[in-house]
C-alpha atoms as a PDB file:
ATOM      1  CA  UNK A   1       0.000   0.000   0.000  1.00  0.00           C
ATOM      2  CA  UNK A   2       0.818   3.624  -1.048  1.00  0.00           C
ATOM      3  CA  UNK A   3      -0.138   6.388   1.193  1.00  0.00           C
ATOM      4  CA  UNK A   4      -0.285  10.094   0.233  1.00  0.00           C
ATOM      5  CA  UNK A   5      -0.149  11.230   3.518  1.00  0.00           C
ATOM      6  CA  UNK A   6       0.422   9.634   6.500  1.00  0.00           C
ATOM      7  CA  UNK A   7       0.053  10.687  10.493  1.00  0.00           C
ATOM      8  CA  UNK A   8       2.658   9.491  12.724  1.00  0.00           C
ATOM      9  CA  UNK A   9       0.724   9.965  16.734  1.00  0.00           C
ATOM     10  CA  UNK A  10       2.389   8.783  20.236  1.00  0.00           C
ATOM     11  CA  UNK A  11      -1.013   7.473  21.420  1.00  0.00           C
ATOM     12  CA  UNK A  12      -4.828   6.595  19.683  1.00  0.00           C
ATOM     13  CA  UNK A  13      -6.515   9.633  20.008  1.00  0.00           C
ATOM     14  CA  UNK A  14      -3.493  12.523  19.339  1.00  0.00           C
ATOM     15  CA  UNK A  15      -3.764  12.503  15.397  1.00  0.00           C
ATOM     16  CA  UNK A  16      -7.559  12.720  15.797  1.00  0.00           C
ATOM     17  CA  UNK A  17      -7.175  15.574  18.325  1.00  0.00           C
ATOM     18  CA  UNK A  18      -4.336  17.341  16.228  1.00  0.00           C
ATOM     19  CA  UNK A  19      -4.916  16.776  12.304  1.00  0.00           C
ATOM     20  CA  UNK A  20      -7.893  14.701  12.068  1.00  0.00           C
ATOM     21  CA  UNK A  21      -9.628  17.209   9.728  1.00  0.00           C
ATOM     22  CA  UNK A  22      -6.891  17.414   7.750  1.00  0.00           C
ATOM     23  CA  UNK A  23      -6.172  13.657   7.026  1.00  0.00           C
ATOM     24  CA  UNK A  24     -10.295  13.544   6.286  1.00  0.00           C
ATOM     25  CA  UNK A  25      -9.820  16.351   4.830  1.00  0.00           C
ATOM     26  CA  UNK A  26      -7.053  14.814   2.310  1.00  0.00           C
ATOM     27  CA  UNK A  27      -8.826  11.756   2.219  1.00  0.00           C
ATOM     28  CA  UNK A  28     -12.397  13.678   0.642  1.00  0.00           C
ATOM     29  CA  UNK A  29      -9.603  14.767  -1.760  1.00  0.00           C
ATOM     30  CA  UNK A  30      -8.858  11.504  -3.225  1.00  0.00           C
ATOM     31  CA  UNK A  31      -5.869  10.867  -1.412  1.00  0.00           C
ATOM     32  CA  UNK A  32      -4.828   7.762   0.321  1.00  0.00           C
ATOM     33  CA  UNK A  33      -4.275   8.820   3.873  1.00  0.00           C
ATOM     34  CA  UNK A  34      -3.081   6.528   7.206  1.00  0.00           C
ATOM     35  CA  UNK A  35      -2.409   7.053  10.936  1.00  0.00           C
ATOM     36  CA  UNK A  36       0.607   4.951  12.818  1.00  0.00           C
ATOM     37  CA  UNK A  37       0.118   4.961  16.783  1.00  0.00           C
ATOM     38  CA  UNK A  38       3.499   4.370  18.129  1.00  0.00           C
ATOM     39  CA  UNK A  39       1.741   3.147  21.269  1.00  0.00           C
ATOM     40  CA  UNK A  40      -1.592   1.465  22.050  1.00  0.00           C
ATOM     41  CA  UNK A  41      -1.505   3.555  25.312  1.00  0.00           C
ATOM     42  CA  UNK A  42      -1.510   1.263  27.720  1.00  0.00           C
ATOM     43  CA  UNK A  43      -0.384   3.666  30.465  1.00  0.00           C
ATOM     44  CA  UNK A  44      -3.155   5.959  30.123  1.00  0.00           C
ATOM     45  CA  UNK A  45      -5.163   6.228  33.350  1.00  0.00           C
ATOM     46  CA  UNK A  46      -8.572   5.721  31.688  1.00  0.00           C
ATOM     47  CA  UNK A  47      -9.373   2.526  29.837  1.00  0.00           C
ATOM     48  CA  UNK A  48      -7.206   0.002  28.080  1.00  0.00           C
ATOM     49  CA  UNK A  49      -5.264  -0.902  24.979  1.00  0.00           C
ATOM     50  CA  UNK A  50      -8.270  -2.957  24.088  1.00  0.00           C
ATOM     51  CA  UNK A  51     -10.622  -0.538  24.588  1.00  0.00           C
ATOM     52  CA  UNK A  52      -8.598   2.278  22.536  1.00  0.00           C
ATOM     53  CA  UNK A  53      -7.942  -0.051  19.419  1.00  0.00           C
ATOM     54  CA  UNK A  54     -11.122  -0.348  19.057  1.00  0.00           C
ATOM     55  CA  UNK A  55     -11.969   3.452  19.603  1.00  0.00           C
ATOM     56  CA  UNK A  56      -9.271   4.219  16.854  1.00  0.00           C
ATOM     57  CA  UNK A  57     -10.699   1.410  14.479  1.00  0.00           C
ATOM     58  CA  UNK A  58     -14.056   3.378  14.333  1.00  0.00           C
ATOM     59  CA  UNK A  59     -12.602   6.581  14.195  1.00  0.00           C
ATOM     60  CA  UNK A  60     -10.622   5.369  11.201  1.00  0.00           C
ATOM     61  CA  UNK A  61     -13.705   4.661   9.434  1.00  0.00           C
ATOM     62  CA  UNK A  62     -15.117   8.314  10.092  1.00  0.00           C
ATOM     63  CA  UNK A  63     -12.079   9.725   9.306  1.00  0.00           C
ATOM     64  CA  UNK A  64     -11.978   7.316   6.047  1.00  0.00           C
ATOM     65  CA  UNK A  65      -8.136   6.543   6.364  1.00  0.00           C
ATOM     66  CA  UNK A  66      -7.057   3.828   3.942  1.00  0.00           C
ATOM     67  CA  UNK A  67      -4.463   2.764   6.469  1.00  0.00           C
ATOM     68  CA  UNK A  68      -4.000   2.026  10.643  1.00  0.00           C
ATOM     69  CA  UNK A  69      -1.474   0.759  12.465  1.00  0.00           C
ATOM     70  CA  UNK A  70       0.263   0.658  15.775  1.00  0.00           C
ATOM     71  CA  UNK A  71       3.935   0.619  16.016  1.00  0.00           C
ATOM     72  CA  UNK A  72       3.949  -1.187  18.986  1.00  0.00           C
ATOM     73  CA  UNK A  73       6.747   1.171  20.913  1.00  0.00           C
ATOM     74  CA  UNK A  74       5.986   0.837  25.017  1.00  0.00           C
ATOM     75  CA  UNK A  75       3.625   3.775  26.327  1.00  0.00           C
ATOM     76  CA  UNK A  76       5.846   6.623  28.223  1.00  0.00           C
ATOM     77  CA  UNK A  77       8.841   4.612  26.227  1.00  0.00           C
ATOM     78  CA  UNK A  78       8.770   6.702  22.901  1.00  0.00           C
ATOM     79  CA  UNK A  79      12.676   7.419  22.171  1.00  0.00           C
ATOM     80  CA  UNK A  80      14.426   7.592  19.003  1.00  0.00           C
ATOM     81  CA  UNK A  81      16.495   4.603  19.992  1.00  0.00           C
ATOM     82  CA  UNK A  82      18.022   2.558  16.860  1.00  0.00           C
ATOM     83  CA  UNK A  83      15.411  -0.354  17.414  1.00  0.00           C
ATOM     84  CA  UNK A  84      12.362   2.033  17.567  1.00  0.00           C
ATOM     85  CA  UNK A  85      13.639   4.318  14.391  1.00  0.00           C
ATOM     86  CA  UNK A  86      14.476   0.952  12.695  1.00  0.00           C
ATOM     87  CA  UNK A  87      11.118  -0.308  13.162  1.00  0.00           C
ATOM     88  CA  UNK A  88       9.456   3.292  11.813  1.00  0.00           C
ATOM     89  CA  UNK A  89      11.737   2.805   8.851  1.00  0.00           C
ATOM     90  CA  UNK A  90      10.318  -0.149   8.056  1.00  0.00           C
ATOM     91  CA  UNK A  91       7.179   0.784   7.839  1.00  0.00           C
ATOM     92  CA  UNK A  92       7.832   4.041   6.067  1.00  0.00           C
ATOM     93  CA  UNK A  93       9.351   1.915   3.592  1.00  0.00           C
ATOM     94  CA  UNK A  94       6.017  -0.431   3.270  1.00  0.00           C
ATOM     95  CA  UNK A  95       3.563   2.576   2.750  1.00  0.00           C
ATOM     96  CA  UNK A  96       5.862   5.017   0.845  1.00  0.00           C
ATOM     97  CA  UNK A  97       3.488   8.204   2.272  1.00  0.00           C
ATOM     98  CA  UNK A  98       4.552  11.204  -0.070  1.00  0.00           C
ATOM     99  CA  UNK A  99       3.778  13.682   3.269  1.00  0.00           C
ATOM    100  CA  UNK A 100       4.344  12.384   7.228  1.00  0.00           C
ATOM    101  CA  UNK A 101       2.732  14.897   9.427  1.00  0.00           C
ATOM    102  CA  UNK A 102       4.577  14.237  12.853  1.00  0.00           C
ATOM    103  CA  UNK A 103       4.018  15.877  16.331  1.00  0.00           C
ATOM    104  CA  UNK A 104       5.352  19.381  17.277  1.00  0.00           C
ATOM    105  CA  UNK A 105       8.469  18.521  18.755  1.00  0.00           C
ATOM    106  CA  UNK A 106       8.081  20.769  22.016  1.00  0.00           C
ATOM    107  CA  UNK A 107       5.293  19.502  24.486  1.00  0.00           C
ATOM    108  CA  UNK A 108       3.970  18.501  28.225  1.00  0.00           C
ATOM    109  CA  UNK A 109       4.131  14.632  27.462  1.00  0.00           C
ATOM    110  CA  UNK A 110       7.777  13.432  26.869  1.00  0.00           C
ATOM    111  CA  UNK A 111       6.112  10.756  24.147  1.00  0.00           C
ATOM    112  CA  UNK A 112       4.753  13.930  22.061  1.00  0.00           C
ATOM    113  CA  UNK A 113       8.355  15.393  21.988  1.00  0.00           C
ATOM    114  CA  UNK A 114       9.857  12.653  21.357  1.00  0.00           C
ATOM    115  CA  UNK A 115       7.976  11.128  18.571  1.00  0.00           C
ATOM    116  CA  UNK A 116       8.540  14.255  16.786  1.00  0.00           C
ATOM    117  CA  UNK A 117      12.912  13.182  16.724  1.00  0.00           C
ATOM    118  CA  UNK A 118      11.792   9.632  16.677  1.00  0.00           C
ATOM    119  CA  UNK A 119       9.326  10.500  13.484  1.00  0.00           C
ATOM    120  CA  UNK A 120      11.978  12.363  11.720  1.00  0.00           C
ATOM    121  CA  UNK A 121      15.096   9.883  12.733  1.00  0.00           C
ATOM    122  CA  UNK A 122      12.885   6.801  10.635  1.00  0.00           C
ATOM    123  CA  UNK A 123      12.023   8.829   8.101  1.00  0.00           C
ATOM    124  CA  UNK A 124      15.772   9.628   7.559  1.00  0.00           C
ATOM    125  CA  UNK A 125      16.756   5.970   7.888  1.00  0.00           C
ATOM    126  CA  UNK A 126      14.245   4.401   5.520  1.00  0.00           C
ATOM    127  CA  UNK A 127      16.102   6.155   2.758  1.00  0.00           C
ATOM    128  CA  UNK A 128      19.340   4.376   3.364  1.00  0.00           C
ATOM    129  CA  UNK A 129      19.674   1.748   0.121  1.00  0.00           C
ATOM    130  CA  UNK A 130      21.954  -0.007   2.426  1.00  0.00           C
ATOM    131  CA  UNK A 131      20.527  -0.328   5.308  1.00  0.00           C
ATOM    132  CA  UNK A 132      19.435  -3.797   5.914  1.00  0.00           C
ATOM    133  CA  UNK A 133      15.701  -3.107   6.129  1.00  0.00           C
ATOM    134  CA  UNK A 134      12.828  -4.915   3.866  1.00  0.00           C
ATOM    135  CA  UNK A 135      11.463  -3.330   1.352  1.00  0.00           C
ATOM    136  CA  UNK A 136      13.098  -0.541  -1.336  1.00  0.00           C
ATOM    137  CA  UNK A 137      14.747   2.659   0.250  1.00  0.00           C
ATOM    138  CA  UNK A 138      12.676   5.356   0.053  1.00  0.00           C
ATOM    139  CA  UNK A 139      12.373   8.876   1.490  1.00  0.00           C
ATOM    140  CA  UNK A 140       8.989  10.858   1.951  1.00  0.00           C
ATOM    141  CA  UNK A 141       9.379  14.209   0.423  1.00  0.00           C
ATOM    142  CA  UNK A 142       7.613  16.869   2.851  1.00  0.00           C
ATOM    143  CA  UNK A 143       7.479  16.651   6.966  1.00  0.00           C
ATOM    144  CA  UNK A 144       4.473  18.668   8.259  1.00  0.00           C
ATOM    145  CA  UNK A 145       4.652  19.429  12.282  1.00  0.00           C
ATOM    146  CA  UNK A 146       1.012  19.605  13.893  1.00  0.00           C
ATOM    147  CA  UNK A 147       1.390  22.054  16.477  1.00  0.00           C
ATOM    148  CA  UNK A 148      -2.472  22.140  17.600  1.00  0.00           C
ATOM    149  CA  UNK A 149      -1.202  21.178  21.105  1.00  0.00           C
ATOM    150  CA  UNK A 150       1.429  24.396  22.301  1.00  0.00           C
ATOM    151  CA  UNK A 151      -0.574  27.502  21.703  1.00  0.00           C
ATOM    152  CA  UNK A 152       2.647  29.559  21.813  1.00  0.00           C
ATOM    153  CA  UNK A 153       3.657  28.642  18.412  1.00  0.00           C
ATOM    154  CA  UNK A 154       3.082  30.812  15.242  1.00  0.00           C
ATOM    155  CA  UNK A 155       2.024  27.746  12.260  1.00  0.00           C
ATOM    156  CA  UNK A 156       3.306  28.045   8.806  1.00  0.00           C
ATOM    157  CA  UNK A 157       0.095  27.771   7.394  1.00  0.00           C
ATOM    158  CA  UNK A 158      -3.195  26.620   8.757  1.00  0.00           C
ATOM    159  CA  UNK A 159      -5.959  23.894   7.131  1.00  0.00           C
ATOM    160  CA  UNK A 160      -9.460  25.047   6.468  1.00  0.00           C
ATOM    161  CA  UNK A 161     -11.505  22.071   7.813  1.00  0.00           C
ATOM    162  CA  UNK A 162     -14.759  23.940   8.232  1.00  0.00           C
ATOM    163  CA  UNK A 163     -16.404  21.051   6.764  1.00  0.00           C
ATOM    164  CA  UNK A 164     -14.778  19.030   8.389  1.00  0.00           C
ATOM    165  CA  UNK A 165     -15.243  19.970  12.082  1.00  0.00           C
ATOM    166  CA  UNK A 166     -18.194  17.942  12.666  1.00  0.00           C
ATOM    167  CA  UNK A 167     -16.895  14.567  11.484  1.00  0.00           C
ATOM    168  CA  UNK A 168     -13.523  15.135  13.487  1.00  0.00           C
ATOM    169  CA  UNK A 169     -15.572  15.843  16.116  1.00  0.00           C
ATOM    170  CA  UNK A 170     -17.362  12.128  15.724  1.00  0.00           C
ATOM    171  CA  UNK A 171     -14.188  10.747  15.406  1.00  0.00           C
ATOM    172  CA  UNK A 172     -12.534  12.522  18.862  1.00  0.00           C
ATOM    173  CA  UNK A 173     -15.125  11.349  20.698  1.00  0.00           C
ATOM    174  CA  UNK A 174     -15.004   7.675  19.696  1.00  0.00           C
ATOM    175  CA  UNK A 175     -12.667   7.382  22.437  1.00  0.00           C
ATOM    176  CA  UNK A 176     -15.308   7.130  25.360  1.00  0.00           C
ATOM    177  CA  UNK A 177     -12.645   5.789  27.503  1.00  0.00           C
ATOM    178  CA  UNK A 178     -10.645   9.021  27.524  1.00  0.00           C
ATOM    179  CA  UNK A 179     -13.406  11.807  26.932  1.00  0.00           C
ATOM    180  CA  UNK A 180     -16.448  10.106  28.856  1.00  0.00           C
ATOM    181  CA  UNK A 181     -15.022   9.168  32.156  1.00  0.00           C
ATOM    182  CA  UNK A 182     -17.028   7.658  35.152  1.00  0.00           C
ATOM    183  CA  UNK A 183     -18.580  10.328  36.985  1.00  0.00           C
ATOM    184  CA  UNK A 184     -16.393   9.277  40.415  1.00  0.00           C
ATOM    185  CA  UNK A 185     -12.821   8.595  40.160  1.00  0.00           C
ATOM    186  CA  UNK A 186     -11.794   6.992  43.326  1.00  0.00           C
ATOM    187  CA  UNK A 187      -8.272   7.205  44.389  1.00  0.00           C
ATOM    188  CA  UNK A 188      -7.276   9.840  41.578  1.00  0.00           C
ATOM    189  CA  UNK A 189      -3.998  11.457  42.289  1.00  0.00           C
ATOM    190  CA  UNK A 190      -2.958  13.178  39.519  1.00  0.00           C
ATOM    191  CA  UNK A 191      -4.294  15.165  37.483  1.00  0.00           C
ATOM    192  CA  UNK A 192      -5.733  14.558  34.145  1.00  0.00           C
ATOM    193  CA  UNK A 193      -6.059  17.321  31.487  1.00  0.00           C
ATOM    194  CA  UNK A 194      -8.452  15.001  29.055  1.00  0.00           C
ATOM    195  CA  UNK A 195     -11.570  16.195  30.935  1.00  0.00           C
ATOM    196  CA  UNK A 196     -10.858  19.707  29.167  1.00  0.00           C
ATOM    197  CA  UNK A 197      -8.832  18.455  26.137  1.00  0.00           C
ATOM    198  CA  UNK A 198     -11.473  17.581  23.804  1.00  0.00           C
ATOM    199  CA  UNK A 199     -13.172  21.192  24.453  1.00  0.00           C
ATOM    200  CA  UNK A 200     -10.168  22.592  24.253  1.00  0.00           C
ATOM    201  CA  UNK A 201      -9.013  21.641  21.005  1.00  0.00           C
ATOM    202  CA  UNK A 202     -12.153  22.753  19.562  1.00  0.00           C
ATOM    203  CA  UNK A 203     -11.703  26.408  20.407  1.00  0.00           C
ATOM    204  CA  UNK A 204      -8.227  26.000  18.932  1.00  0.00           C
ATOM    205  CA  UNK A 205      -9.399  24.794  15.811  1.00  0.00           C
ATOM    206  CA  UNK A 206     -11.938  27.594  15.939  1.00  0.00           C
ATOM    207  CA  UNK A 207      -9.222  30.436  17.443  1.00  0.00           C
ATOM    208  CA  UNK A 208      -7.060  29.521  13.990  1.00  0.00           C
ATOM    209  CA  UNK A 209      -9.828  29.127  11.754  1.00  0.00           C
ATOM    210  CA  UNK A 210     -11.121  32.891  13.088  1.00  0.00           C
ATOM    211  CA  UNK A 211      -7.499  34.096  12.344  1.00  0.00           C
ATOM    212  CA  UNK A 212      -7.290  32.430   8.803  1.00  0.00           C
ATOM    213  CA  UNK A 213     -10.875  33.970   8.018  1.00  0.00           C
ATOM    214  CA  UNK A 214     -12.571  30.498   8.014  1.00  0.00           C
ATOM    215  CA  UNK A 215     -14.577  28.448  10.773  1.00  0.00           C
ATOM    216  CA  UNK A 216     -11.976  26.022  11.728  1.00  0.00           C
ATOM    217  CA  UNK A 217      -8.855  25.398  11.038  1.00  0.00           C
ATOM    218  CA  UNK A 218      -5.882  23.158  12.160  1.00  0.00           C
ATOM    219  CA  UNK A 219      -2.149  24.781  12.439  1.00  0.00           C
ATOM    220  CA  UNK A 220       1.085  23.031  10.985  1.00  0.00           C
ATOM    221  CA  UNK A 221       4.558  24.178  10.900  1.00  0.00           C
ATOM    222  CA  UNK A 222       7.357  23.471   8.626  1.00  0.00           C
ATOM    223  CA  UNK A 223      10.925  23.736   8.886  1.00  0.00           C
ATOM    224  CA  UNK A 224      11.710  24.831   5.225  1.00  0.00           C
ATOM    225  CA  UNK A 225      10.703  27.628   3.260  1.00  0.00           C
ATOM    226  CA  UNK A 226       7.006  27.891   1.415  1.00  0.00           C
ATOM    227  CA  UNK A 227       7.016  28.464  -1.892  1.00  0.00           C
ATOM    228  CA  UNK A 228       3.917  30.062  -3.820  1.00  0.00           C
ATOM    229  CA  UNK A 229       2.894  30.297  -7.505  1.00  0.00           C
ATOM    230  CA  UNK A 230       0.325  32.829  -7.471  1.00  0.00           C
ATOM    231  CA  UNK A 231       0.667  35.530  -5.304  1.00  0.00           C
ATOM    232  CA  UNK A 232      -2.712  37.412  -6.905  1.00  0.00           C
ATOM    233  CA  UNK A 233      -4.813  35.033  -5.068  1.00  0.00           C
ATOM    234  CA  UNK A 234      -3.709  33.986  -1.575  1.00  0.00           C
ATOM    235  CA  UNK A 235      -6.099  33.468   0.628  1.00  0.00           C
ATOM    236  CA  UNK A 236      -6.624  35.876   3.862  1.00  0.00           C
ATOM    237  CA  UNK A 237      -7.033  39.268   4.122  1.00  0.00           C
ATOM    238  CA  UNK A 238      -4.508  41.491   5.007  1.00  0.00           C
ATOM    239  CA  UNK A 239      -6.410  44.043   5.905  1.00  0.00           C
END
């Protein structure tokens, strides 16, 4: 399988909460679009890997991805070790995505931050010929950074998905086990953001979106420059 663009997340749930318009999006588009957990999240206080693999199968569906997988990296373990970037290779090698959109690599989670080196490290790697790896050497050719999660960062660009919001909204909350808790919590320590997270990334998408003249809208950076063709018709107003 060929992918045109393909979402590397720490955990089930982050690419739904970060670019999941944009990969449905894509995918409306005609574009063969995929999501690779690195984890099955197994460490999260709410629910269990069972329980999330399920919750990311169905949001696959509403998100129409042509392509799920889980990496199979430990929860709270994501590092850009040689085994872990060998195994990424691998699979970058298998699906061939033209575009990886990885996570911003500053963060609150140490898996977040980390999957953005460990993203870019296989990436790298699956375009050694000689590196003894199955498959054909190949190297995607654009690395998008969704940066939906640190509000302190100014995005490259931003993606309309307007039409989109509703259906990534379906999708976020397939994960009951993270965004529907139990009304009591007994013994709870620590403190979990995911009672506000789901909220909150909808006035994100909607703070951007008002910003970029649209309804919603989901922020990515890139490291390189942007190039335009037509600088008659850009979109947003200047003034």
């Amino acid at each position: 399988m060929k992918l045109d663009l393909l979402a590397i997340a720490p955990h089930p749930d982050d690419a739904e909460l970060t670019c999941g318009g944009t990969l449905l999006k894509m995918a409306e588009m005609g574009y063969r679009t995929g999501v690779l957990d690195l984890t099955r999240g197994e460490m999260g206080t709410r629910g269990t890997p069972e329980q999330r693999q399920r919750e990311a199968a169905k949001a696959a569906r509403i998100l129409r991805l042509s392509y799920r997988g889980n990496l199979g990296v430990p929860d709270t373990a994501v590092t850009p070790s040689r085994e872990h970037a060998l195994a990424l290779a691998a699979v970058i090698r298998q699906l061939q995505p033209k575009t990886v959109i990885l996570p911003y690599w500053e963060g609150r989670h140490p898996d977040h931050y980390n999957a953005a080196k460990l993203g870019y490290e296989g990436v790298f790697l699956a375009g050694f010929k000689k590196l003894d790896l199955p498959g054909k050497a190949f190297r995607p050719h654009k690395i998008m950074y969704a940066a939906a999660y640190d509000r302190s960062v100014r995005p490259t660009f931003v993606v309309d998905i307007s039409r989109q919001f509703d259906r990534r909204r379906r999708a976020i909350e397939c994960y009951a086990s993270q965004f529907r808790p139990p009304r009591k919590e007994k013994g709870l320590k620590v403190y979990i953001p995911l009672d506000q997270l789901e909220n909150e990334m909808a006035l994100i998408a909607r703070w951007y979106g008002q910003m970029a003249g649209v309804q919603y809208a989901e922020p990515f950076v890139v490291k390189e420059m942007v190039q335009m063709e037509d600088v008659v018709d850009l979109p947003v107003r200047s003034v």
